[in-house]
Structure formats: C-alpha cells, structure tokens
Protein backbone atom coordinates (compact mmCIF):
# COMPACT_ATOMS: atom_id res chain seq x y z
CA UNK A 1 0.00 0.00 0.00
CA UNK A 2 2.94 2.17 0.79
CA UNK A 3 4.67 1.39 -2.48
CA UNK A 4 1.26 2.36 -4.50
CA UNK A 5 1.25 5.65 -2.68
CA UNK A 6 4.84 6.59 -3.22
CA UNK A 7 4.50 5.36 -6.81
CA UNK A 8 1.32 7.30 -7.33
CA UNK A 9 3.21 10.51 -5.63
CA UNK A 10 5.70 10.13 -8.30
CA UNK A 11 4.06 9.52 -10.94
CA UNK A 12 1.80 13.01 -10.30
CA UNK A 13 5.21 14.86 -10.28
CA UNK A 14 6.36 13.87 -13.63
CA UNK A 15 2.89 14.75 -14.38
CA UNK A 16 3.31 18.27 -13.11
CA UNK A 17 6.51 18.53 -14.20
CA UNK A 18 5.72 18.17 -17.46
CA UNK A 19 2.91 20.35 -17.61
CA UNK A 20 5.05 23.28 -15.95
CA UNK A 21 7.56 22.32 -19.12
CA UNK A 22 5.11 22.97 -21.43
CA UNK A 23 3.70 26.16 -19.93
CA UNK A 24 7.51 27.61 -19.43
CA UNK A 25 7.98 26.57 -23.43
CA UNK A 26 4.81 28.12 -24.07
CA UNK A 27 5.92 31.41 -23.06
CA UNK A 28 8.92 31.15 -24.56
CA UNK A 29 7.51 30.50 -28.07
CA UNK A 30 5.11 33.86 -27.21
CA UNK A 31 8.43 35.96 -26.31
CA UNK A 32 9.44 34.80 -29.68
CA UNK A 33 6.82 35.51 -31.58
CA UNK A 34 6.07 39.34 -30.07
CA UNK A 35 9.83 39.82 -31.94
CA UNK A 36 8.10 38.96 -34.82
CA UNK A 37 6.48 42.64 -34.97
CA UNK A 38 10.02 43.88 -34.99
CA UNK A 39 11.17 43.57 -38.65
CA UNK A 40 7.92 45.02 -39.81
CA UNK A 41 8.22 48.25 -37.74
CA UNK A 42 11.88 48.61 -38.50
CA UNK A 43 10.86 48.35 -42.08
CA UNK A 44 8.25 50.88 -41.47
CA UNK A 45 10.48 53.14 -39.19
CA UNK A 46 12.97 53.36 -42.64
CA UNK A 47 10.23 53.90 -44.97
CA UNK A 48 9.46 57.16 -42.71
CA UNK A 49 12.74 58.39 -42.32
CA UNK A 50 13.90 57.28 -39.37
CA UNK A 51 17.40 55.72 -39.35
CA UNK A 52 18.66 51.89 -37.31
CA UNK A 53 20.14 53.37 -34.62
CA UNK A 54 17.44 56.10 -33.83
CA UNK A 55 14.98 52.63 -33.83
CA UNK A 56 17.04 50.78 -31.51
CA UNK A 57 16.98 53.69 -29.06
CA UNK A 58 13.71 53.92 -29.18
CA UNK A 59 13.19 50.56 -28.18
CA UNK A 60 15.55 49.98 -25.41
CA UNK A 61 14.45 53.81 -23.79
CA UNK A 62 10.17 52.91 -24.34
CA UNK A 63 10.68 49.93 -22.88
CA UNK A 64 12.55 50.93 -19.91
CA UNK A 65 9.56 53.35 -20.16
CA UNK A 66 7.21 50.56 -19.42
CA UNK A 67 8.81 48.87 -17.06
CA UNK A 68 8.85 51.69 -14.84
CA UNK A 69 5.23 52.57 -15.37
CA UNK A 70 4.55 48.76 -14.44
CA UNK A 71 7.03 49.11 -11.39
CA UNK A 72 5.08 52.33 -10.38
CA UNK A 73 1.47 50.39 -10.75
CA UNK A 74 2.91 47.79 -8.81
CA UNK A 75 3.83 49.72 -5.71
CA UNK A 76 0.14 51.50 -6.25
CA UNK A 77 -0.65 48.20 -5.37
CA UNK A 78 0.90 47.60 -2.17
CA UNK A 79 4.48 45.83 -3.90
CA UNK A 80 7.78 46.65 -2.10
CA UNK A 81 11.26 47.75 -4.04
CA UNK A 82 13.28 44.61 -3.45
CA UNK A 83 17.00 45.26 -2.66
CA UNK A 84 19.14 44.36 -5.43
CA UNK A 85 22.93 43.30 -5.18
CA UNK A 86 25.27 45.30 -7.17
CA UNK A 87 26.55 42.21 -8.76
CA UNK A 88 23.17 40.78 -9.66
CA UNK A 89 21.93 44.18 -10.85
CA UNK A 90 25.30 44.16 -13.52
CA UNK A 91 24.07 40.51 -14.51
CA UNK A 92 20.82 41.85 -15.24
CA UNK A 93 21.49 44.81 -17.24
CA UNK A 94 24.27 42.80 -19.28
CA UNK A 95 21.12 41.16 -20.20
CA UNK A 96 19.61 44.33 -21.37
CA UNK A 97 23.07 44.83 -23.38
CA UNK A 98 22.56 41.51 -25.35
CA UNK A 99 19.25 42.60 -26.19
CA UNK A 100 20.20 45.48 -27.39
CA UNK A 101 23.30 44.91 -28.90
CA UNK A 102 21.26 42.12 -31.16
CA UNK A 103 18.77 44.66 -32.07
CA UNK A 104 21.86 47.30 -33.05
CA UNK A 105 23.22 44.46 -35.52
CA UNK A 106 20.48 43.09 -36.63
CA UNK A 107 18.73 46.55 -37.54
CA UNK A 108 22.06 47.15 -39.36
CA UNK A 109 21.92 44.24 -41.39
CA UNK A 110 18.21 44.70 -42.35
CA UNK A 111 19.18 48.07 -43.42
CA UNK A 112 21.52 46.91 -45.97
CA UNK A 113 20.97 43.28 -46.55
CA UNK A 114 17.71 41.60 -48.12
CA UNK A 115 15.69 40.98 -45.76
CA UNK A 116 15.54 36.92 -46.56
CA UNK A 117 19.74 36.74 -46.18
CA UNK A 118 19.25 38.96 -42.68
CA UNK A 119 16.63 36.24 -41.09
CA UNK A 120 18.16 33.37 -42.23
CA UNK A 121 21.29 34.58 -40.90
CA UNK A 122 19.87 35.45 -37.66
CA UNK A 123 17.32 32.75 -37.53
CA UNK A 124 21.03 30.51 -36.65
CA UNK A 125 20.52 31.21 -33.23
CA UNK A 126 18.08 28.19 -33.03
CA UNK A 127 21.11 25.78 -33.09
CA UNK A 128 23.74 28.17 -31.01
CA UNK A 129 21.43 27.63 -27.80
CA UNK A 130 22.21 23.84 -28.17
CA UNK A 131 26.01 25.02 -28.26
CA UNK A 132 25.95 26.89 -25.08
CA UNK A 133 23.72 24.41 -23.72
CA UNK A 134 27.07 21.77 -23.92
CA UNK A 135 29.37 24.41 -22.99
CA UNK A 136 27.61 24.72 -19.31
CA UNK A 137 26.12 21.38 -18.74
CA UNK A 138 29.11 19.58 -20.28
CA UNK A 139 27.04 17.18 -22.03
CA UNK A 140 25.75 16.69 -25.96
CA UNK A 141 22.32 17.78 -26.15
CA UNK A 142 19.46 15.22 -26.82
CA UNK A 143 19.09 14.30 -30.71
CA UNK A 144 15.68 15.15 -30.72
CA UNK A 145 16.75 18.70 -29.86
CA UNK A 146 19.75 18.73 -32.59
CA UNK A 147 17.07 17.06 -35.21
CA UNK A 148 14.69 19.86 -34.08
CA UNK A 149 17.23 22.82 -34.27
CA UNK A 150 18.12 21.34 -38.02
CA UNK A 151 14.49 21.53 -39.08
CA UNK A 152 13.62 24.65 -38.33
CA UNK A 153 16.26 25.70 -39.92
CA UNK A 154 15.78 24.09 -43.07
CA UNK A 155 12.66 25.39 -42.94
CA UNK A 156 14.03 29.23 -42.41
CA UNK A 157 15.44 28.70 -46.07
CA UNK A 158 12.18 28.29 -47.46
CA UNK A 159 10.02 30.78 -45.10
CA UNK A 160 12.21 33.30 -45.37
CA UNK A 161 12.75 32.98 -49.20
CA UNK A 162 16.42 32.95 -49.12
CA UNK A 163 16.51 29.89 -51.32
CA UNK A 164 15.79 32.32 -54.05
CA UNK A 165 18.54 34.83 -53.63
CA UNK A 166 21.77 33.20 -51.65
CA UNK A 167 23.95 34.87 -49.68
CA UNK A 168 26.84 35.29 -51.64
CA UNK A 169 28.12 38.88 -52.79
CA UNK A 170 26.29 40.43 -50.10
CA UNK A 171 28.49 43.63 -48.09
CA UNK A 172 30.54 40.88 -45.86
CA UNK A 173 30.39 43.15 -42.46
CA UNK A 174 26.53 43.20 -42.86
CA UNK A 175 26.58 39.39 -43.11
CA UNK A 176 29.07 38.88 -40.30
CA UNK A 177 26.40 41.84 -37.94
CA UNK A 178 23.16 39.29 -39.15
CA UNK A 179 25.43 36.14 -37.43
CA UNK A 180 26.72 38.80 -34.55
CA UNK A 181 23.22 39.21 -34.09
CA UNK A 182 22.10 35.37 -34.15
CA UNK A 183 25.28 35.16 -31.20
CA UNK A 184 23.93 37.82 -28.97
CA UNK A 185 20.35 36.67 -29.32
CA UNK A 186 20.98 32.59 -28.56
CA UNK A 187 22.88 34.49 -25.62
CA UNK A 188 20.30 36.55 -23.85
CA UNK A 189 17.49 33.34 -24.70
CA UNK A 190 19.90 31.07 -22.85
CA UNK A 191 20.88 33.34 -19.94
CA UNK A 192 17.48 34.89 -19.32
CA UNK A 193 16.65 31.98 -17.33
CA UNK A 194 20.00 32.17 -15.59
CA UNK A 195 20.09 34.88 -14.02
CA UNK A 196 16.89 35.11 -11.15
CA UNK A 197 16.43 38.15 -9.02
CA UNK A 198 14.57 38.03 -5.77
CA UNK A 199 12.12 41.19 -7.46
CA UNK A 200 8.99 41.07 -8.57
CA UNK A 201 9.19 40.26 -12.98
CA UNK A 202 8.50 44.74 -13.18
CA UNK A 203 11.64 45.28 -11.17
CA UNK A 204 13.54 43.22 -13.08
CA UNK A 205 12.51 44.50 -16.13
CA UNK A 206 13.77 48.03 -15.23
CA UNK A 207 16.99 46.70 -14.07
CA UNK A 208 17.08 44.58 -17.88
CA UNK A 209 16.24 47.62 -19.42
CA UNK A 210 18.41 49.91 -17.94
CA UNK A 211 21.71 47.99 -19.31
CA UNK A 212 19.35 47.86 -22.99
CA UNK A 213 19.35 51.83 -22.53
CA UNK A 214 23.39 52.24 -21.57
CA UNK A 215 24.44 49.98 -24.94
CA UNK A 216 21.86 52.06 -26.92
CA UNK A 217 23.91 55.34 -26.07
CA UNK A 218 26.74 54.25 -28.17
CA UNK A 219 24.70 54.00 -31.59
CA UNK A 220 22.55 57.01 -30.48
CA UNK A 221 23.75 59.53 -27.29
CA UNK A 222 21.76 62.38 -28.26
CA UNK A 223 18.28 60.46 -28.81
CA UNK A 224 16.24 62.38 -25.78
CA UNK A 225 17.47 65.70 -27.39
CA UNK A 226 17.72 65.20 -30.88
CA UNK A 227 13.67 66.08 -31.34
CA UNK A 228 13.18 63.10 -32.94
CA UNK A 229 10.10 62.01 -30.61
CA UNK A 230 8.57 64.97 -32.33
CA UNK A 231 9.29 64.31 -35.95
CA UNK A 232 6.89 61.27 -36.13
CA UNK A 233 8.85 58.24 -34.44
CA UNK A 234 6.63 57.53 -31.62
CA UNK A 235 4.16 55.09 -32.71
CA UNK A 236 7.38 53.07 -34.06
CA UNK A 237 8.81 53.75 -30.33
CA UNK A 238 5.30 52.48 -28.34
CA UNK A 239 5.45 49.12 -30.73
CA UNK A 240 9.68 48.54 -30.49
CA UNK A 241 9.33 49.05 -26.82
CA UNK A 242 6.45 46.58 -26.26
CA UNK A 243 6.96 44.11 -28.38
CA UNK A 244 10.63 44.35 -28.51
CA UNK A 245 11.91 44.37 -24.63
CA UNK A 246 8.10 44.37 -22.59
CA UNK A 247 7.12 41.50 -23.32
CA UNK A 248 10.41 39.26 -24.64
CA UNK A 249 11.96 40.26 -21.34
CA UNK A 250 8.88 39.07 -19.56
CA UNK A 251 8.38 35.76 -21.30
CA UNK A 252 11.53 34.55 -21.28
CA UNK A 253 12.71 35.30 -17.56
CA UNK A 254 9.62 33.60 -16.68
CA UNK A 255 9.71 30.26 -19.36
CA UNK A 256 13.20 29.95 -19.62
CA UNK A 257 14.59 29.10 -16.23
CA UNK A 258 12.16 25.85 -16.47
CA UNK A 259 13.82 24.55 -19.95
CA UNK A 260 17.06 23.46 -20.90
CA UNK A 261 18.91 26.08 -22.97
CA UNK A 262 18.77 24.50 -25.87
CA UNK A 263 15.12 24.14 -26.26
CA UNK A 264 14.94 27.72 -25.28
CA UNK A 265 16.59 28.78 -28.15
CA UNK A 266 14.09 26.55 -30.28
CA UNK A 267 10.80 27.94 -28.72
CA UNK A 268 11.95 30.91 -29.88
CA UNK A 269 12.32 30.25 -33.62
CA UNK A 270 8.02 31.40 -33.49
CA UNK A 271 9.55 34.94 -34.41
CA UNK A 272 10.00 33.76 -38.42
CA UNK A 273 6.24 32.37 -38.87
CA UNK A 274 4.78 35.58 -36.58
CA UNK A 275 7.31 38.10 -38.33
CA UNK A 276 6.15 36.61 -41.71
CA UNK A 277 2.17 36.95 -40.83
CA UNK A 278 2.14 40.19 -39.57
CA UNK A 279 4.39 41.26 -42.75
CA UNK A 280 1.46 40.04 -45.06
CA UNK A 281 -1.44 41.57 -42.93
CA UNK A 282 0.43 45.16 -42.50
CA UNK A 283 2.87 45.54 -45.44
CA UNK A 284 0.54 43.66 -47.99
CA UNK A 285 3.55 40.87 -48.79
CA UNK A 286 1.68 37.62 -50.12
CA UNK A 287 3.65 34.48 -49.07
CA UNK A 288 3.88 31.41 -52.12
CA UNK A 289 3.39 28.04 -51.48
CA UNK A 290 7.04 27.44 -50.75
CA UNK A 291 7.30 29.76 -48.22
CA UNK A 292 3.93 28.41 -46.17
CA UNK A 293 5.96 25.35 -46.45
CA UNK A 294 8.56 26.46 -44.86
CA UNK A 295 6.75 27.94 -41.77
CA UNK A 296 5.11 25.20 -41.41
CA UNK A 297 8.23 22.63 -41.19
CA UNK A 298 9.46 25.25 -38.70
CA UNK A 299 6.22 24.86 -36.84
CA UNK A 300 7.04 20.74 -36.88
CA UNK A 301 10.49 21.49 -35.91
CA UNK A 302 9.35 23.07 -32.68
CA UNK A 303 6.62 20.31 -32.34
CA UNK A 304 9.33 18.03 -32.29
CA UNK A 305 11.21 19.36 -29.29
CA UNK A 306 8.42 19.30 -27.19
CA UNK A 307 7.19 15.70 -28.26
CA UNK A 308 9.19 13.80 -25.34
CA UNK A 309 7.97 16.35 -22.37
CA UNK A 310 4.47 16.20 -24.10
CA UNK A 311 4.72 11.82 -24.18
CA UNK A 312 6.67 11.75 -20.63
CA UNK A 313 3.54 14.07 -18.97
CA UNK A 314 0.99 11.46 -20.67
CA UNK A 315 2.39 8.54 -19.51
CA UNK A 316 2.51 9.47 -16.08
CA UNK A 317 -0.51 11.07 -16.52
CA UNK A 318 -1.85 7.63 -17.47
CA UNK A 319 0.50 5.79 -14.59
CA UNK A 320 -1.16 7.91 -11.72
CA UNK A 321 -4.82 6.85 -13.25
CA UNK A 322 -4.04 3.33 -13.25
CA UNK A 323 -2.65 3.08 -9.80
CA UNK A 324 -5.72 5.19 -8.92
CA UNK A 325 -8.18 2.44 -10.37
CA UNK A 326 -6.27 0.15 -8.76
C-alpha cells in the first residue's frame, strides 16, 4: 500500500513537471513571436525616415519606459522595491546589453541586406542555444533537440525565401552583424533563465532595461534631445518598446529558467512564422506556397522538441490513473 502511494506521488510529479515544461515553453515560443512585430516596424520606421540606430533607441528607452510605469502600478498596489545586489543588478542589465546589442546588428543588417539573407542569418541562433547548452552542462544535447534545431532551420530557407537569392556577394560586415546578431540573441534566450532576481518580474525588467538603454547610447547619445520624438517616431517607439523588450523580457525570464537552454533557443524560432504573418497583414507581402511550407516545417520542428515532455507528462498522466483504479 505504501509502495502504490509513493509510486502514485511520483508519478503526479512527472505529471506536473511536465505540464510546468510545457507552460515555461509556451511562453517562450510567445516571447518569440512578439519579436516577430520587430522587422515590420523597423521596415516601417525606414520607410518614414527614421534611421537603425534612432529605432534601436527607441526601443531599449520605451521599454525601460514601461517597465517603470509597471514598477510604479505595482507599488500602487501595495508591492515593495526589493533590494538588489550590485553584482546581480550588472548581470541583469548585461542582459539588457545583449538585447540590445542584437537589435543594433540586426537593424544594421536589415538596413543593408535583403531581408531573406538577414533572417536566415539570424534565424542561426536556433542551433547556437544547443552550443551553449554543452558548454555549461558539459554534455551533448538530446538528438531530438539537434534534429529539431536542423528543421527549423531548413525550414528558415524556405520561409524566409532565401533559397531564391543566396547569400553570396552580399556587403561581408553586414553578413558577419546578421550572425553577430544570431550570437547575442541565442545568448540573452539562454541566460534569461540564468540569471533570477529576488524582485517582482516589473523590477527586473527596469533593471534589464536599464543595461538595454546604456548599450543604446553608443549608436545614439543624443536620442532624448535630438527632437526626434517629435518628428513622427513615436508610434514606431510604443510598438519597439512593447513588443521588442516588454514582453520578450517578460516571457523569457519567466519560461526559460524551467527549460534546458537549448530548447529555449528553439521555442523561440516562433519569431520567423509571426514576423512573416504580420508582414502580409500590415505591409501587404503575399507568401507562395514554398514559403507556407517552410513555416510550417518550422512549426514541426518546434513540435518536435516538445514531443518527449508532451509523451513523458501522458504517460505518467496515465500511470497515476491506473494506480488510482487500482
């Protein structure tokens, strides 16, 4: 009777444990797909005037903007500023740096490479999370995870429609930003979950943010003063700022720390399918047959890398009711 209980016991935890995988990659495959709004606006922010690094300062200033704002709500509501180490604050905002710093390459590249060759080339950090993933653990990553990374992108070809243009003869220090940018990215992903502050998710945004702001003064120092807030950026600010740190910054410091860094980094490959949806709805740009096809083998890719948390939960799902019934 005492061995049925135990057994039972453990067989609910797996149970649990799996579902809290799936809800942590859940919300890292949303924090990938809100970055999906990005390549539109930064299209949009061009076609209006607006230059890479004025866009990239908008986004790491708005959303240090609404983090605060959330911060200030939250103490409305009775939460307490949580002390902060020095040390841990540093880790944080070198968080906020690698956010940034991937947005300052990667808006470079779009703003001189096609925009296929620019997410393709970024779209590699799918596969670089399974890298750092054996440089801290030590250990080769799962093959379903490896099989999973090489899917989606093999699918990125397609989606993005880089199989029709290459990437040779393209300016080389653009291509080698759009692979800076895939680094940086796989980077924060990996380390969001990492690095845990004993703050409420708002405070940590702030502190996040704050290091996004600092790197954004070397591409643009004089953004508060230049007027540009009044020459029309704004709207292209509110959207970079939410969609860009907000809520990626959210998602990911709450999903991440309950997935193996590796996976991570393939939740996160949603921002191609989202990126290439809200392009057709907003800019009008019709996707072929080949390219659906390509979003959705991405879409199996990341299927794939879930499939043994999603099996493991069901079995001991199914374990726990049989030792129930009996």
């Amino acid at each position: 009777m005492a061995e049925t209980t135990i057994e039972r016991q453990a067989a609910g935890t797996q149970g649990a444990a799996a579902s809290g995988q799936a809800k942590a990659a859940l919300q890292v495959f949303a924090g990938g797909a809100c970055y999906g709004a990005m390549a539109t606006t930064y299209k949009l922010a061009y076609a209006a005037g607006f230059t890479s690094a004025q866009v990239v300062a908008s986004q790491a200033w708005f959303g240090c903007l609404f983090f605060a704002l959330a911060t200030l709500a939250g103490r409305a509501l009775g939460h307490r500023w949580q002390h902060v180490g020095w040390r841990l604050a540093l880790k944080l905002m070198g968080l906020g740096a690698l956010t940034c710093l991937t947005s300052i390459l990667y808006c470079y590249a779009m703003s001189v490479l096609p925009a296929p060759v620019a997410l393709t080339l970024l779209f590699q950090f799918t596969w670089l999370g399974l890298v750092w993933q054996t440089i801290m653990t030590r250990r080769p990553p799962k093959a379903v995870q490896v099989v999973s990374a090489l899917v989606i992108v093999f699918g990125t070809v397609f989606a993005s429609g880089v199989y029709k243009t290459g990437i040779a003869g393209y300016d080389p220090v653009a291509l080698l930003c759009a692979l800076g940018a895939a680094v940086s990215c796989s980077l924060f992903v990996t380390l969001s979950g990492k690095v845990e502050a004993p703050c409420s998710s708002e405070q940590r945004g702030v502190i996040v943010c704050a290091g996004s702001v600092v790197m954004s003064l070397t591409v643009c120092p004089d953004y508060l003063v230049s007027g540009v807030l009044v020459q029309g950026i704004l709207p292209f600010a509110v959207i970079a700022g939410f969609f860009g740190l907000l809520c990626p910054v959210l998602l990911f410091g709450m999903g991440s720390s309950h997935l193996p860094a590796g996976l991570s980094t393939v939740m996160a490959a949603a921002e191609l399918p989202a990126g290439l949806l809200i392009a057709m709805i907003v800019l009008g740009e019709p996707l072929g047959v080949v390219e659906w096809l390509g979003v959705a083998i991405i879409l199996a890719g990341v299927c794939l890398a879930q499939l043994p948390s999603l099996l493991g939960g069901r079995a001991a799902r199914r374990a726990a009711a049989g030792q129930a019934a009996s």
